[in-house]
PDB file of N, CA and C in Angstrom:
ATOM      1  N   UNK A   1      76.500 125.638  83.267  1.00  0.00           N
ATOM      2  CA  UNK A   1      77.870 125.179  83.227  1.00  0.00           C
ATOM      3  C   UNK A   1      78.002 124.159  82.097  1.00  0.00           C
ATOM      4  N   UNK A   2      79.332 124.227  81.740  1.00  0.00           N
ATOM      5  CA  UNK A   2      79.524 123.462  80.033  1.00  0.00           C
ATOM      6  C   UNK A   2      80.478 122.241  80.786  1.00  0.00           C
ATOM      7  N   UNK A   3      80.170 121.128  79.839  1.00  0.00           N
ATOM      8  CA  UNK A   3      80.956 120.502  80.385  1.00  0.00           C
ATOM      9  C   UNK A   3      82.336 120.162  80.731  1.00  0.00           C
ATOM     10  N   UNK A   4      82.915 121.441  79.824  1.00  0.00           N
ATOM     11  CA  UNK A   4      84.761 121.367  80.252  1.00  0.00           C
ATOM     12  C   UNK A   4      84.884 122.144  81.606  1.00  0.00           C
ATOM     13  N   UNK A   5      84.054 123.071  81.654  1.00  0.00           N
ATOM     14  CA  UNK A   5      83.872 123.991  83.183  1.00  0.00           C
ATOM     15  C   UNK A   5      83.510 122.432  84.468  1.00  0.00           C
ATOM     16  N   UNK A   6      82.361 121.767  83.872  1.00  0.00           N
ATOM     17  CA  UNK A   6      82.435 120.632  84.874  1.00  0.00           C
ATOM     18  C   UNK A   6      83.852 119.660  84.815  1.00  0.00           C
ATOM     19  N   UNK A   7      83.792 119.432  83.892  1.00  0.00           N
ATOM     20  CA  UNK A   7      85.309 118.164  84.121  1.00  0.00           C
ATOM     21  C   UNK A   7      86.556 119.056  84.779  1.00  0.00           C
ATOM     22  N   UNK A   8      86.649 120.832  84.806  1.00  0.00           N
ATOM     23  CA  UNK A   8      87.677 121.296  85.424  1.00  0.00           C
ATOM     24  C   UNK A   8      87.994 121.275  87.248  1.00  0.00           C
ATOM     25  N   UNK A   9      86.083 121.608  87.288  1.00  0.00           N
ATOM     26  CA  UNK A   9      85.980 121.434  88.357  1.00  0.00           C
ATOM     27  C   UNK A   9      85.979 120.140  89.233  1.00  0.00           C
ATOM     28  N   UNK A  10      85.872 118.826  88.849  1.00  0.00           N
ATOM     29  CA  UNK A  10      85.798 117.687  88.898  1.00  0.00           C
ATOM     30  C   UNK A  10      87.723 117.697  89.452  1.00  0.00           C
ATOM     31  N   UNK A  11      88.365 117.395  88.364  1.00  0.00           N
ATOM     32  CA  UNK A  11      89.419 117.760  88.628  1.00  0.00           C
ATOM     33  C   UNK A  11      90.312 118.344  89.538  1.00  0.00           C
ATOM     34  N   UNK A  12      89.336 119.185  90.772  1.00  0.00           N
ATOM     35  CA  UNK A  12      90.284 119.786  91.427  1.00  0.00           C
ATOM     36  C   UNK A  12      90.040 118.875  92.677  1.00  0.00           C
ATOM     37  N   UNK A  13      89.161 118.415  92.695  1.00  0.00           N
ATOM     38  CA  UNK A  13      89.308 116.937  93.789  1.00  0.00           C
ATOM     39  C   UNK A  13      89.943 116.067  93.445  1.00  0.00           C
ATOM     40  N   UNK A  14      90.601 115.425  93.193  1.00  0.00           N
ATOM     41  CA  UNK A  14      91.169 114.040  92.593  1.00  0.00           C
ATOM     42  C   UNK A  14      91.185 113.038  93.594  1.00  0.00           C
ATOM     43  N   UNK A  15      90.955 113.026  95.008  1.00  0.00           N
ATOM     44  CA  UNK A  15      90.770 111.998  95.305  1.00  0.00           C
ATOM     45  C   UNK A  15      89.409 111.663  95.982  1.00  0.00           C
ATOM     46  N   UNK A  16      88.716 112.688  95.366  1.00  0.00           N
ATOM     47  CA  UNK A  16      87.210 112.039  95.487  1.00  0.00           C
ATOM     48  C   UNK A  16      86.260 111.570  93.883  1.00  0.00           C
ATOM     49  N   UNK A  17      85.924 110.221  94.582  1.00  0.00           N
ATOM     50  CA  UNK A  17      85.129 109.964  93.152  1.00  0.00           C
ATOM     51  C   UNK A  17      83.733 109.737  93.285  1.00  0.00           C
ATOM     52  N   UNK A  18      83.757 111.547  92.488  1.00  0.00           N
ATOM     53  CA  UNK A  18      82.427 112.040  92.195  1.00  0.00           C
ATOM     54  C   UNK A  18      81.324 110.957  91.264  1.00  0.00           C
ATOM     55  N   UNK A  19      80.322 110.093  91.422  1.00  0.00           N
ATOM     56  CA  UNK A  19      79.818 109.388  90.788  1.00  0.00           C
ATOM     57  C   UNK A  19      78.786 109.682  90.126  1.00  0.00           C
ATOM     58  N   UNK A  20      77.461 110.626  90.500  1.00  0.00           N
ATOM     59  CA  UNK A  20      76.451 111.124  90.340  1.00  0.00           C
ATOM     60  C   UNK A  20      76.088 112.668  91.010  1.00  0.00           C
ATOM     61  N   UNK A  21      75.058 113.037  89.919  1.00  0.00           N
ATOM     62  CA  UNK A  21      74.375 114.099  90.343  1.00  0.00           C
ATOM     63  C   UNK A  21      72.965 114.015  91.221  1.00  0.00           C
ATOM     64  N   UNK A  22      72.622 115.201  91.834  1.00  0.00           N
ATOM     65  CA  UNK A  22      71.371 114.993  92.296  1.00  0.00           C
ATOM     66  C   UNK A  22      71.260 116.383  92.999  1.00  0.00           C
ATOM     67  N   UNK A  23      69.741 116.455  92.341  1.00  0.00           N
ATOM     68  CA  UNK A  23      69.178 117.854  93.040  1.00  0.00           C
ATOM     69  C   UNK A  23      68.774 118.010  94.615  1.00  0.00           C
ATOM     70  N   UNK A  24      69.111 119.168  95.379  1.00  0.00           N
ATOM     71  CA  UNK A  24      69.156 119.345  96.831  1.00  0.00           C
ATOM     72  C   UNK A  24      68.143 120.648  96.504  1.00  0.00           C
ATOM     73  N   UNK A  25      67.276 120.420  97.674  1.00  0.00           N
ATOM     74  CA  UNK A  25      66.676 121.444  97.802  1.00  0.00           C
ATOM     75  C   UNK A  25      66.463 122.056  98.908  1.00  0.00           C
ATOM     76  N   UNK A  26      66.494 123.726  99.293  1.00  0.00           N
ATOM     77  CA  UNK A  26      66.665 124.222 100.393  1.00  0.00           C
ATOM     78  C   UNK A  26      65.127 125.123 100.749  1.00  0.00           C
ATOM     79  N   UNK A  27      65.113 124.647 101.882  1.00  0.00           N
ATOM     80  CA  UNK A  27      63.386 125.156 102.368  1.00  0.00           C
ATOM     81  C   UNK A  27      62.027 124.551 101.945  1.00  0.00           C
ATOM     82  N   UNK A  28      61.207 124.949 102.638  1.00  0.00           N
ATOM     83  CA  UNK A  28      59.972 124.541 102.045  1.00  0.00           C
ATOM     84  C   UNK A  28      59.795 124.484 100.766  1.00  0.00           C
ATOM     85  N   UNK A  29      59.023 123.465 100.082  1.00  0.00           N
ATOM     86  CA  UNK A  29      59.296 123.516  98.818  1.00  0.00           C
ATOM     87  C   UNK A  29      57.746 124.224  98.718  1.00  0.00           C
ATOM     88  N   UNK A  30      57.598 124.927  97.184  1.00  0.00           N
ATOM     89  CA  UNK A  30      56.941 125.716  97.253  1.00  0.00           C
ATOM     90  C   UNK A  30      56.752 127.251  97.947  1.00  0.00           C
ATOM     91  N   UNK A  31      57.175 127.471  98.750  1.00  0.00           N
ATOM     92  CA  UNK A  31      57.896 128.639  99.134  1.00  0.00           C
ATOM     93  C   UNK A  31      58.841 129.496  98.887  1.00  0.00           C
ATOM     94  N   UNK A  32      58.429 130.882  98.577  1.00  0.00           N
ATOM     95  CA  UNK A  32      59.645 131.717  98.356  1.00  0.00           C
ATOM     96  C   UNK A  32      60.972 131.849  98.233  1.00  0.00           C
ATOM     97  N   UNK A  33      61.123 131.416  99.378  1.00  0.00           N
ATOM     98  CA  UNK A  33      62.295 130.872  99.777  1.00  0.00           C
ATOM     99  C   UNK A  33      63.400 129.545  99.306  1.00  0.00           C
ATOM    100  N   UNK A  34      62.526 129.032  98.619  1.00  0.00           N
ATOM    101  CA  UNK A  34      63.046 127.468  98.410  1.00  0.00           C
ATOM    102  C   UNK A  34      63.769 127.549  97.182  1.00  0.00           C
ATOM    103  N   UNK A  35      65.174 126.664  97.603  1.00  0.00           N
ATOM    104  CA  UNK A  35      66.226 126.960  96.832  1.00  0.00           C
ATOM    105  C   UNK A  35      66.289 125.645  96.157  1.00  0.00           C
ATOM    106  N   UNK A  36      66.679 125.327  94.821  1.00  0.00           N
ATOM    107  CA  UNK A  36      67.287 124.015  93.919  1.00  0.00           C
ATOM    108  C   UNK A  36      68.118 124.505  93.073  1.00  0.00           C
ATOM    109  N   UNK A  37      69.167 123.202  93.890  1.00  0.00           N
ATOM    110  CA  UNK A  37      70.706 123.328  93.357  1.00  0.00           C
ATOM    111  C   UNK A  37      71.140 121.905  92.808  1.00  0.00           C
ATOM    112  N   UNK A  38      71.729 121.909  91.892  1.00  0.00           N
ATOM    113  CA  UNK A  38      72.514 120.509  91.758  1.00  0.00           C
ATOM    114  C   UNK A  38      73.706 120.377  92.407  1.00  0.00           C
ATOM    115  N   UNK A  39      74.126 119.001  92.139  1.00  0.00           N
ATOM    116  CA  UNK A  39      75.188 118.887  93.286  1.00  0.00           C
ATOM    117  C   UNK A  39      75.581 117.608  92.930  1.00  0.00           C
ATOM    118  N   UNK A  40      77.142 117.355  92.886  1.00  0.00           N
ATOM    119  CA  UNK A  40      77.755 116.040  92.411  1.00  0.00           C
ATOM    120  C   UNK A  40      77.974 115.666  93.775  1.00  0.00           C
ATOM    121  N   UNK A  41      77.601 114.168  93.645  1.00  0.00           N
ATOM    122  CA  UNK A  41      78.039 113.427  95.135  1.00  0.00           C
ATOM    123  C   UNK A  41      79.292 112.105  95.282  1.00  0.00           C
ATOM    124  N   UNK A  42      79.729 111.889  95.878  1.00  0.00           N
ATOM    125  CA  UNK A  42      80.833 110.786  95.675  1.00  0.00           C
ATOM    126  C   UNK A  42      80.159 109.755  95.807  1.00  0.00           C
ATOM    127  N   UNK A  43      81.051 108.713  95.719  1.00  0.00           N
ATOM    128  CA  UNK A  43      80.253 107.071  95.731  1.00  0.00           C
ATOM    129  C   UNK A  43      79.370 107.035  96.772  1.00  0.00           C
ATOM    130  N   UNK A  44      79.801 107.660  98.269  1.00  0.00           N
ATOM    131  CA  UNK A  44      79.412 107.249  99.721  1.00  0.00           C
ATOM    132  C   UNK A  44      78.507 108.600  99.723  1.00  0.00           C
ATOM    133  N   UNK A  45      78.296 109.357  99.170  1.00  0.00           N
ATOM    134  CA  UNK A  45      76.884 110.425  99.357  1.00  0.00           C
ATOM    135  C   UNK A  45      77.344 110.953 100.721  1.00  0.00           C
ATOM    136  N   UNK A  46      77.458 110.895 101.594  1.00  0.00           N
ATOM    137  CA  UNK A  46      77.866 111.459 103.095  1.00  0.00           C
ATOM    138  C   UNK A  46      78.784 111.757 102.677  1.00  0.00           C
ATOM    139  N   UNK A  47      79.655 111.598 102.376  1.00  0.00           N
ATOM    140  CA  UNK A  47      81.259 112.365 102.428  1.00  0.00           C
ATOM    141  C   UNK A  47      81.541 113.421 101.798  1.00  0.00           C
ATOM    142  N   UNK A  48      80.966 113.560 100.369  1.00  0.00           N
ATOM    143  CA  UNK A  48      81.212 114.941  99.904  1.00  0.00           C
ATOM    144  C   UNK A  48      79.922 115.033  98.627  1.00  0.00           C
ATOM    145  N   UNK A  49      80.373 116.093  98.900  1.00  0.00           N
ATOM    146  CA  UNK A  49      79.165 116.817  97.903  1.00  0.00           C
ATOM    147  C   UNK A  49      79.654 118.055  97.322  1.00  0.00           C
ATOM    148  N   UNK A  50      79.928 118.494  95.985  1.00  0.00           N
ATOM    149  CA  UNK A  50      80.230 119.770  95.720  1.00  0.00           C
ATOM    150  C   UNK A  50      78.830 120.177  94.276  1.00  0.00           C
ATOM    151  N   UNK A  51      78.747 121.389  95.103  1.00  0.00           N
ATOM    152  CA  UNK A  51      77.734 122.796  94.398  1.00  0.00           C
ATOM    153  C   UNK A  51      78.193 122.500  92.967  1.00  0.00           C
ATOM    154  N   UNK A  52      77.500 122.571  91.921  1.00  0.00           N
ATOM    155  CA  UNK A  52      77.345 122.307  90.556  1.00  0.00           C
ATOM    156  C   UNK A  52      76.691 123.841  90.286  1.00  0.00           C
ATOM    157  N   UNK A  53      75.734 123.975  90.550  1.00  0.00           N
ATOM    158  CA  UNK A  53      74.518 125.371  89.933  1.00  0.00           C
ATOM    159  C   UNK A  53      73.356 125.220  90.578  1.00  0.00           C
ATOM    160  N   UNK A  54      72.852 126.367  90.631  1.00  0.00           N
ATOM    161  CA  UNK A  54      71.193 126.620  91.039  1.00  0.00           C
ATOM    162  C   UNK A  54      70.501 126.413  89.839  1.00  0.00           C
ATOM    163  N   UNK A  55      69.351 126.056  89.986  1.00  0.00           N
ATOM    164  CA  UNK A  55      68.281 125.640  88.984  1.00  0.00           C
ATOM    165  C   UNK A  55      67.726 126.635  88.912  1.00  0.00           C
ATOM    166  N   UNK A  56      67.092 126.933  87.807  1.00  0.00           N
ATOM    167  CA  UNK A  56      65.923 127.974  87.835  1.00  0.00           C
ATOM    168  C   UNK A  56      64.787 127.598  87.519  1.00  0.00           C
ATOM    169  N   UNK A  57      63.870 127.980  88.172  1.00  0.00           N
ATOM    170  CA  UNK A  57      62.423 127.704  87.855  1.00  0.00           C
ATOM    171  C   UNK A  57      61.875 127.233  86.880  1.00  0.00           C
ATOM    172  N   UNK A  58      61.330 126.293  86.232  1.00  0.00           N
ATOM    173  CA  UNK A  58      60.492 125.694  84.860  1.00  0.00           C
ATOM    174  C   UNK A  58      62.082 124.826  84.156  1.00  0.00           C
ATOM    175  N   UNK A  59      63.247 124.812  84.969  1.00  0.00           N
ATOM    176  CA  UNK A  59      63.990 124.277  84.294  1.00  0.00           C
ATOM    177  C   UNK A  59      63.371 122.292  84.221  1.00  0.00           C
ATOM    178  N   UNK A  60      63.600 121.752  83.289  1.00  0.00           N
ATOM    179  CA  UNK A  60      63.687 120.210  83.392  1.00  0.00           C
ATOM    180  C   UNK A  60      64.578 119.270  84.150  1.00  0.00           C
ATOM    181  N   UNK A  61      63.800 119.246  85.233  1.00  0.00           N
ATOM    182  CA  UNK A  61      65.210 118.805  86.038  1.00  0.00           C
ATOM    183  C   UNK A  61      65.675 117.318  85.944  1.00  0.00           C
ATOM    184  N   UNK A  62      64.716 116.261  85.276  1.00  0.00           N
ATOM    185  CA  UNK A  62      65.407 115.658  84.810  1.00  0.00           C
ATOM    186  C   UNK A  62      66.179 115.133  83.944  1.00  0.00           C
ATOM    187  N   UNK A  63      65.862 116.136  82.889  1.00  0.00           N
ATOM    188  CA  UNK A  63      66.560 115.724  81.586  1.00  0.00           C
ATOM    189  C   UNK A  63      68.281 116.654  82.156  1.00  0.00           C
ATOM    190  N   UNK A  64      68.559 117.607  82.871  1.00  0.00           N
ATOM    191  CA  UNK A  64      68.927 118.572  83.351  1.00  0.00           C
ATOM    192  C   UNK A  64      70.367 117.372  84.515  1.00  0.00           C
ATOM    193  N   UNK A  65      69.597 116.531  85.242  1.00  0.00           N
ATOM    194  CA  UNK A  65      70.264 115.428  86.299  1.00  0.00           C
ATOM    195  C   UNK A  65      70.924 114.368  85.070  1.00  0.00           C
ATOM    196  N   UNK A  66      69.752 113.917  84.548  1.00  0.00           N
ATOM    197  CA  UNK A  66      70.939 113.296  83.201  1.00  0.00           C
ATOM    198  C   UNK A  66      71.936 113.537  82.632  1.00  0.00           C
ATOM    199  N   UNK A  67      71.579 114.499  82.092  1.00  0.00           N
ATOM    200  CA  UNK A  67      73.149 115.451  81.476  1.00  0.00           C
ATOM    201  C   UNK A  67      74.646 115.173  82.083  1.00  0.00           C
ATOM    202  N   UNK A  68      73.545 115.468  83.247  1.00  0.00           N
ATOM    203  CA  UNK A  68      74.937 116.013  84.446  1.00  0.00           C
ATOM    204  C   UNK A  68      75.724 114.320  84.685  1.00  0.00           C
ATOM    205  N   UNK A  69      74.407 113.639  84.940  1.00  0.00           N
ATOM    206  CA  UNK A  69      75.243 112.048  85.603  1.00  0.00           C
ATOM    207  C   UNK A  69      75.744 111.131  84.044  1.00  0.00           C
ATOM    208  N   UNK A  70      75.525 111.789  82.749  1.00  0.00           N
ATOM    209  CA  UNK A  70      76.123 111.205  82.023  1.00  0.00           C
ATOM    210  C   UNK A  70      77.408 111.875  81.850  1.00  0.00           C
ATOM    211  N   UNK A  71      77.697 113.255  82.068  1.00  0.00           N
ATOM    212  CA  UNK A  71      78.894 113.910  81.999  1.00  0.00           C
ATOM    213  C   UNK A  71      79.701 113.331  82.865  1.00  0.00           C
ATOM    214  N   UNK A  72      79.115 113.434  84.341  1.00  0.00           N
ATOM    215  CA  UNK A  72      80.643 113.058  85.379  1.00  0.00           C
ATOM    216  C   UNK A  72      80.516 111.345  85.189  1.00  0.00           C
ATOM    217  N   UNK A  73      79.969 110.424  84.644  1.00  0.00           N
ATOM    218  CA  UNK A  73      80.317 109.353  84.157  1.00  0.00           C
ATOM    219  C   UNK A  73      81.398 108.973  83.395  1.00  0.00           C
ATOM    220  N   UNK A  74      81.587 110.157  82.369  1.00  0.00           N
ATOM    221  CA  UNK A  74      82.555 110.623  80.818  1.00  0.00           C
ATOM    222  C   UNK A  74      83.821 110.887  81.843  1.00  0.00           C
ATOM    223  N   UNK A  75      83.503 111.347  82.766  1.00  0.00           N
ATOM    224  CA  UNK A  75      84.800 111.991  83.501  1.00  0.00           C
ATOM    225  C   UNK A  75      85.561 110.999  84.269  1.00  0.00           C
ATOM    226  N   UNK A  76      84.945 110.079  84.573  1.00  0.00           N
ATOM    227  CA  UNK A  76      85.070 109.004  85.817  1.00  0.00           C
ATOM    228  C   UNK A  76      85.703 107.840  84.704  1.00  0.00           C
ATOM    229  N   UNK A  77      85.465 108.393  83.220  1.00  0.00           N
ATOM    230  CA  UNK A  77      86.001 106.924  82.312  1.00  0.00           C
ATOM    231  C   UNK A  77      87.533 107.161  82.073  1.00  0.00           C
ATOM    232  N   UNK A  78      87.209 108.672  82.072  1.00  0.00           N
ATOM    233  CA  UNK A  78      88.855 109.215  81.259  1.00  0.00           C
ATOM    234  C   UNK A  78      89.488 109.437  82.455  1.00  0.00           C
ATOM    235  N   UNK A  79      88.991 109.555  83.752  1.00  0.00           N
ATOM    236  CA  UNK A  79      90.373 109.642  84.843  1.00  0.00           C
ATOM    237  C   UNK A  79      90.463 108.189  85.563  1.00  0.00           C
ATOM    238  N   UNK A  80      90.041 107.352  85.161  1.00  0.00           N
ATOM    239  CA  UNK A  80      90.550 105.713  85.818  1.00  0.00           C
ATOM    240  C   UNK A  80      92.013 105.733  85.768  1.00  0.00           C
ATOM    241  N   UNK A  81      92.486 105.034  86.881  1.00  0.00           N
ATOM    242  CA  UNK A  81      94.288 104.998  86.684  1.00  0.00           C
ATOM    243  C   UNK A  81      94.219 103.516  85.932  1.00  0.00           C
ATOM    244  N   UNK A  82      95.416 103.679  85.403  1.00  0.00           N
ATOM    245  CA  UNK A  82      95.669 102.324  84.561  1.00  0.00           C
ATOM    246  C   UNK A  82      96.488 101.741  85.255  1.00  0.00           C
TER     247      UNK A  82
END
């Protein structure tokens, strides 16, 4: 995902403020089965969380979480109310 696809999607919440990213992972890790997804979280982490993308294997996931928490940072500057 590019980042105008993220700031669109960002956008369709407006009254949640999405602050950071962070990878979730589903199942045993190491296992077949085991899923990694990113995922933007609001200030309070419990309250919402929306699906960003699945990771794929050998991806860098932290240079990968950076990206992401410097993007919805960019986003969080340009939608402040004045």
């Amino acid at each position: 995902m590019d980042k105008k696809h993220l700031f669109s999607r960002l956008e369709k919440w407006p009254l949640i403020k999405f602050d950071h990213a962070s990878i979730v992972q589903d199942g045993d890790h190491g296992t077949f089965n085991a899923k990694i997804s990113l995922y933007a979280f609001d200030v309070n982490e419990n309250k919402a969380k929306l699906f960003i993308r699945d990771v794929s294997p050998g991806t860098d996931l932290v240079a990968m979480v950076d990206l992401y928490n410097n993007w919805i940072k960019e986003f969080t500057k340009t939608t402040k109310p004045k």
